[in-house]
Protein backbone atom coordinates (compact mmCIF):
# COMPACT_ATOMS: atom_id res chain seq x y z
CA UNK A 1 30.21 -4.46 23.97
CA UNK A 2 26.75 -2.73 24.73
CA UNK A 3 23.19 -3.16 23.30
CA UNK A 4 20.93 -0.69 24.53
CA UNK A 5 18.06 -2.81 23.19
CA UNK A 6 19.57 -5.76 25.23
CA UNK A 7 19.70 -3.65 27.94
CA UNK A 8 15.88 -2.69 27.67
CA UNK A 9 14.70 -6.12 28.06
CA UNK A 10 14.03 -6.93 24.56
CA UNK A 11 14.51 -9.98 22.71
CA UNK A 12 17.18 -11.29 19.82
CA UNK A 13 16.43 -12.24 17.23
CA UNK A 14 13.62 -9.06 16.88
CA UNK A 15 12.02 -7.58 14.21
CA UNK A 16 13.79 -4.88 12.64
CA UNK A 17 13.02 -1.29 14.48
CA UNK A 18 13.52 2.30 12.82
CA UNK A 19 12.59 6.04 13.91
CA UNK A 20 9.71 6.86 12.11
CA UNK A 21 9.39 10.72 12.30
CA UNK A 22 12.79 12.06 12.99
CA UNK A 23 15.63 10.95 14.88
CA UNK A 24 16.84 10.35 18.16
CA UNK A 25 16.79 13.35 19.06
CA UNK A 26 13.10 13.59 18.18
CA UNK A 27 12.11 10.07 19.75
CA UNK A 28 13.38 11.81 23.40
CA UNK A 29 11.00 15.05 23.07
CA UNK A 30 8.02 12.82 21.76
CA UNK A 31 7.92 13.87 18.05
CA UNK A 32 8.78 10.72 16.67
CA UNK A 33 8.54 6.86 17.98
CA UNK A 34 10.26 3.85 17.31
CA UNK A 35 8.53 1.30 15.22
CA UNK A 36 9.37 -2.62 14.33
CA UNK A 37 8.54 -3.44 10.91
CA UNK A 38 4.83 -4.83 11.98
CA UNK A 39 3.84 -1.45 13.23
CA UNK A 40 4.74 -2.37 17.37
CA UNK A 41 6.00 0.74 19.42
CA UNK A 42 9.15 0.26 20.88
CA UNK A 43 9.60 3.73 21.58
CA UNK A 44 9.36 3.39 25.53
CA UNK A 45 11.94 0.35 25.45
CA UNK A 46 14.52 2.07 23.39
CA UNK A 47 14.79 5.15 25.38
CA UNK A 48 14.53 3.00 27.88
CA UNK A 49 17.78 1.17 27.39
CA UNK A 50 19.71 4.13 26.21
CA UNK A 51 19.45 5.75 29.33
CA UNK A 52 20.10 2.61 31.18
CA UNK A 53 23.55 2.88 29.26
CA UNK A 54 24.22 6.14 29.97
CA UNK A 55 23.45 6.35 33.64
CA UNK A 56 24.56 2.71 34.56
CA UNK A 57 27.86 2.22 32.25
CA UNK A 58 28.44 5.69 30.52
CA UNK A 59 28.97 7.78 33.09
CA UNK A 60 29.14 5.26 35.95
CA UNK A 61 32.43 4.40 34.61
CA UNK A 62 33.46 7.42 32.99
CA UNK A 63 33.50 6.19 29.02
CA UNK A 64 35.10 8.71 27.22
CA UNK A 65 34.60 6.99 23.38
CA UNK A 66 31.94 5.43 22.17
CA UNK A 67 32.03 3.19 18.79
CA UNK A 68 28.64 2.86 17.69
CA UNK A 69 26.56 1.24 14.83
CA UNK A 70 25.78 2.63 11.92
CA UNK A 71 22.29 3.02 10.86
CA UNK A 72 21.27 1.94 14.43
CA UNK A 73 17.78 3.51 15.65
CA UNK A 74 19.59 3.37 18.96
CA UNK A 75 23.15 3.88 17.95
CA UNK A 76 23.31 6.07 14.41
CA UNK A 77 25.98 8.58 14.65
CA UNK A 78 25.31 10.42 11.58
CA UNK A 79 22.65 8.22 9.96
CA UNK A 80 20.10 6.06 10.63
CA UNK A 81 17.82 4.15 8.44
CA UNK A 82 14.84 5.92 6.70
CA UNK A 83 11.88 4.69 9.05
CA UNK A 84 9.98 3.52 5.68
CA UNK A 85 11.68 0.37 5.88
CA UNK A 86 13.12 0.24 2.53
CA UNK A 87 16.69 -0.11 3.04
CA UNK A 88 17.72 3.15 2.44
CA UNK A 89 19.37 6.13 4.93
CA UNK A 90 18.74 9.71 5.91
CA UNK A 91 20.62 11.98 8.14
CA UNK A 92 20.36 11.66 12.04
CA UNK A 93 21.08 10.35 15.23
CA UNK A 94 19.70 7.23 16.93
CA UNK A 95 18.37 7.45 20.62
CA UNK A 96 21.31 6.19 22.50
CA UNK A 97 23.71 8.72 20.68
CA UNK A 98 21.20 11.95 21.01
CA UNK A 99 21.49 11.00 24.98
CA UNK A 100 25.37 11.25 24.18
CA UNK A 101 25.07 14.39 21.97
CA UNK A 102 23.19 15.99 24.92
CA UNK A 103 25.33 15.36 27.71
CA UNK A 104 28.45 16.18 25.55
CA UNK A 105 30.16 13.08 25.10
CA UNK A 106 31.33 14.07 21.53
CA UNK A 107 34.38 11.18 21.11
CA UNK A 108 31.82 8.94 18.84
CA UNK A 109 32.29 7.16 15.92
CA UNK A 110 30.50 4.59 13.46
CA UNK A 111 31.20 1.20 12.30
């Protein structure tokens, strides 16, 4: 088991992070950043630790599936949480997956 996050440097417990303006995606061409619930940008760390995963496990060891958190800012498959921090979910892809989705490593699933 992976955290990007982890990976990054940052801390557990945290405060809770979402994508505020988009999605993954987004976050990696700078239209959207990755907030904690105080208003902190963690936008730098999260991409960040994604690509650490990708370059240093992903394709260093040649992972063909990834199982991946749902709702996750850096691990959303298909949804992520709304970046309002109210609990709810919208469509889209956390940072860690768009890195995926980019390189073609389509084998991915949620839990």
């Amino acid at each position: 088991m992976i955290c990007p996050e982890i990976s990054a440097g940052q801390k557990t417990p945290r405060p809770a992070c979402e994508i505020v303006g988009g999605d993954g995606k987004a976050v990696l061409s700078g239209k959207a950043k990755v907030l904690d619930c105080n208003g902190n940008d963690y936008t730098e760390e999260f991409i960040k630790g994604a690509k650490r995963i990708f370059e240093e496990i992903v394709k260093k060891h040649n992972i063909q599936r990834a199982i991946l958190k749902s709702g996750s800012p850096s691990c959303g498959v298909c949804s992520i949480y709304s970046g309002k921090f109210d609990g709810k979910k919208k469509k889209g892809c956390g940072v860690l997956t768009a890195i995926l989705k980019k390189n073609n490593m389509l084998n991915m699933e949620e839990v």
